[in-house]
Protein backbone atom coordinates (compact mmCIF):
# COMPACT_ATOMS: atom_id res chain seq x y z
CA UNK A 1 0.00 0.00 0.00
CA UNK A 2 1.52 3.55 -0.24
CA UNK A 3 3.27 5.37 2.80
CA UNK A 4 0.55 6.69 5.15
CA UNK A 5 0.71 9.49 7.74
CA UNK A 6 1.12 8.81 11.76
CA UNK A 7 -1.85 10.58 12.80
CA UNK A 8 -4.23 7.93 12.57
CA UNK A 9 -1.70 5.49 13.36
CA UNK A 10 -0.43 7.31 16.75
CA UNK A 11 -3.96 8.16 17.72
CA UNK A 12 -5.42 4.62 17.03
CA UNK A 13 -2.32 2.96 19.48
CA UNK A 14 -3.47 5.80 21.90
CA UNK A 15 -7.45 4.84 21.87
CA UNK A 16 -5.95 1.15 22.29
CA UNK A 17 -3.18 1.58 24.73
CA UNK A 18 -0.05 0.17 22.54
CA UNK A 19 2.89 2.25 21.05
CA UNK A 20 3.96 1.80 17.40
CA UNK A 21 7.58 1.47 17.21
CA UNK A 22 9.71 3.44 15.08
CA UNK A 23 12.64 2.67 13.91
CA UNK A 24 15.81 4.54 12.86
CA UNK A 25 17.19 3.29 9.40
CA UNK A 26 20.77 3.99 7.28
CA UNK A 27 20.37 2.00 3.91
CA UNK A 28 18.49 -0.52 2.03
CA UNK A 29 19.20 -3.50 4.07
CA UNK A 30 17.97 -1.77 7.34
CA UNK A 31 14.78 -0.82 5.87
CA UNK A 32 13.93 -4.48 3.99
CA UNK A 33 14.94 -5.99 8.15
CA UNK A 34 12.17 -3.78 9.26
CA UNK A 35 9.47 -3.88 6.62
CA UNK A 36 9.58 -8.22 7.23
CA UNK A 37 9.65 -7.65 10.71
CA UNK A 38 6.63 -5.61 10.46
CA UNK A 39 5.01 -7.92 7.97
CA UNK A 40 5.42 -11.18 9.89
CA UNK A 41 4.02 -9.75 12.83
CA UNK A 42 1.80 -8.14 11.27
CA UNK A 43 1.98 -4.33 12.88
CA UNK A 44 2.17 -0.80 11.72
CA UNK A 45 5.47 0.99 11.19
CA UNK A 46 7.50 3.92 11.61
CA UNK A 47 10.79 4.42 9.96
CA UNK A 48 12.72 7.03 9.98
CA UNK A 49 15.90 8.98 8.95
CA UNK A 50 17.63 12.00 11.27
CA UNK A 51 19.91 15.02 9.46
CA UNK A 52 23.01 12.90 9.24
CA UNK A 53 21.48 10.21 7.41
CA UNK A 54 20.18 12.38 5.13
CA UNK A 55 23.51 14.23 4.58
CA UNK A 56 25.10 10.75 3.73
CA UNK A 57 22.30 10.21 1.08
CA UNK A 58 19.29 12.78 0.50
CA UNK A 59 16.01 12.67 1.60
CA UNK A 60 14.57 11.88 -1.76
CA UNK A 61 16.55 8.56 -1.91
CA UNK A 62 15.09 6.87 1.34
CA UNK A 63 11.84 8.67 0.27
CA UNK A 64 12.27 6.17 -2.92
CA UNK A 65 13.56 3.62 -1.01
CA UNK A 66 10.72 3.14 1.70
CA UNK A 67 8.34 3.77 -1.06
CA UNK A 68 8.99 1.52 -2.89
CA UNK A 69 8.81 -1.40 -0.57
CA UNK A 70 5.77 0.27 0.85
CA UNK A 71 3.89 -0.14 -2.19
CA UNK A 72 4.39 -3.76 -1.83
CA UNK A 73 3.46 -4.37 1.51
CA UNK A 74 0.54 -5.82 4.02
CA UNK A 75 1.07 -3.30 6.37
CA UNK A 76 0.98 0.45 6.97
CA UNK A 77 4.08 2.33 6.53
CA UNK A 78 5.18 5.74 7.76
CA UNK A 79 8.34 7.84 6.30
CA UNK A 80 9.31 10.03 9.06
CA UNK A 81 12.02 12.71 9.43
CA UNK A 82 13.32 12.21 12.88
CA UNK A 83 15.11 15.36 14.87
CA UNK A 84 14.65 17.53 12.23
CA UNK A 85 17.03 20.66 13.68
CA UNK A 86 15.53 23.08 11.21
CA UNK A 87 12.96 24.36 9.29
CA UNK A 88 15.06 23.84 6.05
CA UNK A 89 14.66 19.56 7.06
CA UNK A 90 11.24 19.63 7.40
CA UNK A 91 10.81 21.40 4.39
CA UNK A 92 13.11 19.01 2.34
CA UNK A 93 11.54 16.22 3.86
CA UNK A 94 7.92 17.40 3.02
CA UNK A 95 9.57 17.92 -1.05
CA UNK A 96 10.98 14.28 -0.60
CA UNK A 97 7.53 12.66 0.20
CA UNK A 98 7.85 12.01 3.49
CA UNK A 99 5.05 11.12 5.44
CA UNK A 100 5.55 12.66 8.77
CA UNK A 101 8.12 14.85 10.80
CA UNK A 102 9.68 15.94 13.34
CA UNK A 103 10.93 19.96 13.94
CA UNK A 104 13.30 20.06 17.35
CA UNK A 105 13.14 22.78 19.11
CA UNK A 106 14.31 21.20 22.50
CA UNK A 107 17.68 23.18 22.66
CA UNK A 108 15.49 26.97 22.54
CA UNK A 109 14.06 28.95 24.66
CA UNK A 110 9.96 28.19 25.13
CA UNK A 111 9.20 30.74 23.72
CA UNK A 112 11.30 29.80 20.72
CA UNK A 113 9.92 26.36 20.61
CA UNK A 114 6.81 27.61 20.38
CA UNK A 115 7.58 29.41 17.46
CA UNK A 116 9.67 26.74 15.55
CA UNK A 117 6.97 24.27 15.90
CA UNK A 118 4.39 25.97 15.13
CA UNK A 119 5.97 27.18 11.93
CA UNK A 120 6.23 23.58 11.01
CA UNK A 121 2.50 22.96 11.33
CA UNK A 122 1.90 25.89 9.41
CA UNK A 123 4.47 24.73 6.37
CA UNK A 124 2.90 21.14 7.20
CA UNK A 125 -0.50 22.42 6.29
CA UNK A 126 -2.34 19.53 7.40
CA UNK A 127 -0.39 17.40 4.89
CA UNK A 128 1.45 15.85 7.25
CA UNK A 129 1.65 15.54 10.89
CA UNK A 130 4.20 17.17 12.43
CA UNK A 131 5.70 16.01 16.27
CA UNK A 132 7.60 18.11 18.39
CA UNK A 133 10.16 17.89 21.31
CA UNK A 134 9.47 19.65 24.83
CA UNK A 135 12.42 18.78 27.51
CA UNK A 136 16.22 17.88 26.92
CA UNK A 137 16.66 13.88 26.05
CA UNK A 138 19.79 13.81 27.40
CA UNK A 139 23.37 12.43 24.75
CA UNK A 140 23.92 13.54 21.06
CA UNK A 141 21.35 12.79 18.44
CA UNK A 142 22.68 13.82 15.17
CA UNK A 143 22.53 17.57 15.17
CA UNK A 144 20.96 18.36 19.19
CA UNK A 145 22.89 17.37 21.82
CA UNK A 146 21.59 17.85 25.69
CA UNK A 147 24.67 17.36 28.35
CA UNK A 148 22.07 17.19 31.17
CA UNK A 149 18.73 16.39 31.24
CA UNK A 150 15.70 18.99 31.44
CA UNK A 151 12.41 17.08 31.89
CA UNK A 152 9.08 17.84 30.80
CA UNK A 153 6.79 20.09 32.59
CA UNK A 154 3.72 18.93 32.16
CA UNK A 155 1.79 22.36 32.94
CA UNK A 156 3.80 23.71 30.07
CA UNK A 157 3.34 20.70 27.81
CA UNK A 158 -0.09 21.60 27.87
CA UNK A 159 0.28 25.00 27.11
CA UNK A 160 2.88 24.09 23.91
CA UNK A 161 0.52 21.41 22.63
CA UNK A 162 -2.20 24.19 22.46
CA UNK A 163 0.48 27.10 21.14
CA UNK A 164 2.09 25.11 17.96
CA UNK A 165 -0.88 22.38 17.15
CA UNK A 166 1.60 19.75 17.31
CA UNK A 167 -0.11 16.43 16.34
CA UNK A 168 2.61 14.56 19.12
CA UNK A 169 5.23 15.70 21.80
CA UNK A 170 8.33 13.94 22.12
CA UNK A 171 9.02 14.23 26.30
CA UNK A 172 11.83 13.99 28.53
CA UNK A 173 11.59 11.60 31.08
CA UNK A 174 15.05 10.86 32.00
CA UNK A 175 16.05 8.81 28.99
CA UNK A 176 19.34 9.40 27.14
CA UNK A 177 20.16 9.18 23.04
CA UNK A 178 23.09 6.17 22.41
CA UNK A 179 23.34 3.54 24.98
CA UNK A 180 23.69 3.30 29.05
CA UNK A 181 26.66 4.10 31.16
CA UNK A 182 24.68 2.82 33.85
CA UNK A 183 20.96 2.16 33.96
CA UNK A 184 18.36 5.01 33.90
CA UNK A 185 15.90 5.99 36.59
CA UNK A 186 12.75 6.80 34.52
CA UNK A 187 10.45 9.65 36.16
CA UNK A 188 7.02 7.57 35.71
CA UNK A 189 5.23 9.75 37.71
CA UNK A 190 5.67 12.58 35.18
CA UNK A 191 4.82 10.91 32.40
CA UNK A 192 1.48 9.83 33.97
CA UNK A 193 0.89 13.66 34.70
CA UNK A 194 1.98 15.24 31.03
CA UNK A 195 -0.80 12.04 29.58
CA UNK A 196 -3.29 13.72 32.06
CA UNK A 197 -2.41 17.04 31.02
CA UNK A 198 -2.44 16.70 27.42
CA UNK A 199 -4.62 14.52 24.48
CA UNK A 200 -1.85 14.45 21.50
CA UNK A 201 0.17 11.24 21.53
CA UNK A 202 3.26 11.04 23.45
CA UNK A 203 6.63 9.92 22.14
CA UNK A 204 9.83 8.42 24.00
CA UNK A 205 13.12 8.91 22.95
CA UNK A 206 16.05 7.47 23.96
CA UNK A 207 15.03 4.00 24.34
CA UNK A 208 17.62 2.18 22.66
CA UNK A 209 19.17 0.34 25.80
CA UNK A 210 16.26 0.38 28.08
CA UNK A 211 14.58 -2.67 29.35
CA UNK A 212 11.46 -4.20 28.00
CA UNK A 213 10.27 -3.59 31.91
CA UNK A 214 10.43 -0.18 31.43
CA UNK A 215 9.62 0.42 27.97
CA UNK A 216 6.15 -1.31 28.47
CA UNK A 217 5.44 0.92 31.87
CA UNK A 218 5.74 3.59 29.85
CA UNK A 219 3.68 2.19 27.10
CA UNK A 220 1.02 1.83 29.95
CA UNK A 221 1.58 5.27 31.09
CA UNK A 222 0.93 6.89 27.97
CA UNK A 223 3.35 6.71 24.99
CA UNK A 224 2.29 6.18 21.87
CA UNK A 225 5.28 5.96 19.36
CA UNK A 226 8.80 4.50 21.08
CA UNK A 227 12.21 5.31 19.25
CA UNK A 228 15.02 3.17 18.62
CA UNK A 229 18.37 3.73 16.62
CA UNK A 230 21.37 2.86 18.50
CA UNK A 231 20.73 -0.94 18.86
CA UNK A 232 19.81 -1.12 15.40
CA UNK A 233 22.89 0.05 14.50
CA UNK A 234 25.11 -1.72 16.59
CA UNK A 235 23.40 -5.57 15.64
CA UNK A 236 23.72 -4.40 12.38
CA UNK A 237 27.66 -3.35 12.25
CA UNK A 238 28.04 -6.20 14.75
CA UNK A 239 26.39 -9.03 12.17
CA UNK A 240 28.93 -7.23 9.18
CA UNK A 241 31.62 -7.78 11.39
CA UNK A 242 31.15 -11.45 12.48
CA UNK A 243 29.98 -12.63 9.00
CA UNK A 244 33.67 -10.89 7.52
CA UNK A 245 35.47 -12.25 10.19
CA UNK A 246 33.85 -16.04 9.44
CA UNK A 247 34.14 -15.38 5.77
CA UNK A 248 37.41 -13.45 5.26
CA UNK A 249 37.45 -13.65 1.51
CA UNK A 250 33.80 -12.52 0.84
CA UNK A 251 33.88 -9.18 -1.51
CA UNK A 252 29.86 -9.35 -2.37
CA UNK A 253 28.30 -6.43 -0.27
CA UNK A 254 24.81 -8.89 -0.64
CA UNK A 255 26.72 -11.47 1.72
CA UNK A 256 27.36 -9.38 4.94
CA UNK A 257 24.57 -7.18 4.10
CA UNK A 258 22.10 -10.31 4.34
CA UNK A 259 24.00 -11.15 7.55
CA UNK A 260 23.06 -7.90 8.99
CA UNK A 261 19.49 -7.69 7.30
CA UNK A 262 18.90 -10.93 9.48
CA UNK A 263 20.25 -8.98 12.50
CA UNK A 264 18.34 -6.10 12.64
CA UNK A 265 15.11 -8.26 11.70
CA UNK A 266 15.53 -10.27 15.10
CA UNK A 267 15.69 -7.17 16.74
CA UNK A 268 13.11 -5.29 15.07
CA UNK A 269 10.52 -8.67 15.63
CA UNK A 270 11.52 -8.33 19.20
CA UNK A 271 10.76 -4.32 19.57
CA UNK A 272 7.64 -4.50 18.14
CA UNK A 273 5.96 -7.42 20.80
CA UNK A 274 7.58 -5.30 23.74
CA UNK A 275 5.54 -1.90 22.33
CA UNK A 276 2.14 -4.28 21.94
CA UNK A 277 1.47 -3.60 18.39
CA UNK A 278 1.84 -6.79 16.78
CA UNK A 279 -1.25 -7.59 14.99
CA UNK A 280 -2.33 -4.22 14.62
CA UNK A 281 -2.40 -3.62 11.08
């Protein structure tokens, strides 16, 4: 079917109490590991590409890419622009055919959230949904980086969600971008209070690393869409490496890119039955 937008999509997990998961991809490979994942178990998807995966190849090539396979598939598929850091990305991703995006305003002022976002929705112009960011994730993400982290007021959640007409808010809950040093302490509490303060779907980022434990509290408490990117990348770059390493003569890129398709697929499979939305398509 073609690429659909995450409004119904985030709204209908929100009605229903599961999360769709969306997940970060770099090339061809990672996208086919997701798209089977998502067909075997039968869910909607998210995937998604930040800034520096779109500086290594341009939006309009995963636009094709994820298209294209889309087209082909069971399942609903989004194309969203993750941590967009400007206007300029949501633009090019909106001129690229993406589906969905995100505008991050997390390292401004309110004030100048506000204004960011709501921009967005304005250039969006109900074509696609747009989600911002309220709080500091804490790490790097591509082109925001947050060396401490600021959670997520809810009062003021409230008043952003009404100020930009965001269709979802990314939070800060004391999650972190890349993996663990040493195991987070999530602020539940919070995140029961922004759901009560708020009716746009919530988004966690940062949950590459965290356990299934906490990733289905949350689920429970609220979020809607659930982001992962590091451990993608990691199984993937790991399966490369241990299929070379077996295989020291291969030279066909379709070998150790199978390996790794494999890889990420497990994963993937796995992600989706910890956010509940297997067999929601």
């Amino acid at each position: 079917m073609p690429l659909v937008t995450s409004k119904d999509m985030l709204l209908d997990a929100r009605r229903a109490g599961y999360a769709i998961a969306a997940f970060n991809i770099e090339n061809m490979e990672m996208a086919l590991a997701v798209l089977e994942a998502a067909e075997e178990t039968g869910t909607p998807v998210i995937m998604q590409t930040t800034p520096a995966t779109l500086r290594y190849a341009p939006p309009a090539v995963f636009a094709g890419i994820i298209s294209a396979l889309a087209s082909r598939s069971r399942v609903p598929v989004v194309m969203h622009l993750d941590h967009g850091s400007s206007l300029d990305w949501v633009s090019a991703a909106l001129n690229a055919g993406y589906t969905s995006a995100m505008i991050d305003g997390s390292s401004l002022s309110f004030e100048e959230n506000v204004a960011v976002t709501r921009e967005a929705v304005r250039m969006a112009a109900e074509r696609i949904p747009i989600e911002g960011e309220l709080g500091r994730v804490g790490g790097k993400e591509d082109d925001v980086q947050a060396d401490c982290d600021a959670n997520t007021d809810p009062d003021q959640a409230a008043a952003f969600a009404g100020q930009t007409g965001a269709n979802s808010l990314a939070v800060s809950i004391g999650t972190a971008h890349g993996f663990y040093a040493k195991a987070p302490v999530l602020d539940k509490q919070r995140l029961s209070e922004i759901r009560a303060a708020l009716d746009i779907p919530l988004v966690l980022h940062g949950a590459s690393g965290l356990s299934d434990e906490d990733i289905r509290d949350c689920v429970a408490l609220g979020i809607c869409k659930v982001n992962f990117a590091t451990e993608l990348r990691d199984v993937y770059t790991k399966a490369v490496r241990r299929c070379l390493a077996e295989n020291p003569d291969a030279y066909d890129p379709k070998k150790y890119g199978e390996a790794a398709r494999l890889a990420v697929k497990e994963l993937v499979i796995h992600k989706i039955r910890v956010c509940g939305s297997g067999n929601k398509a």
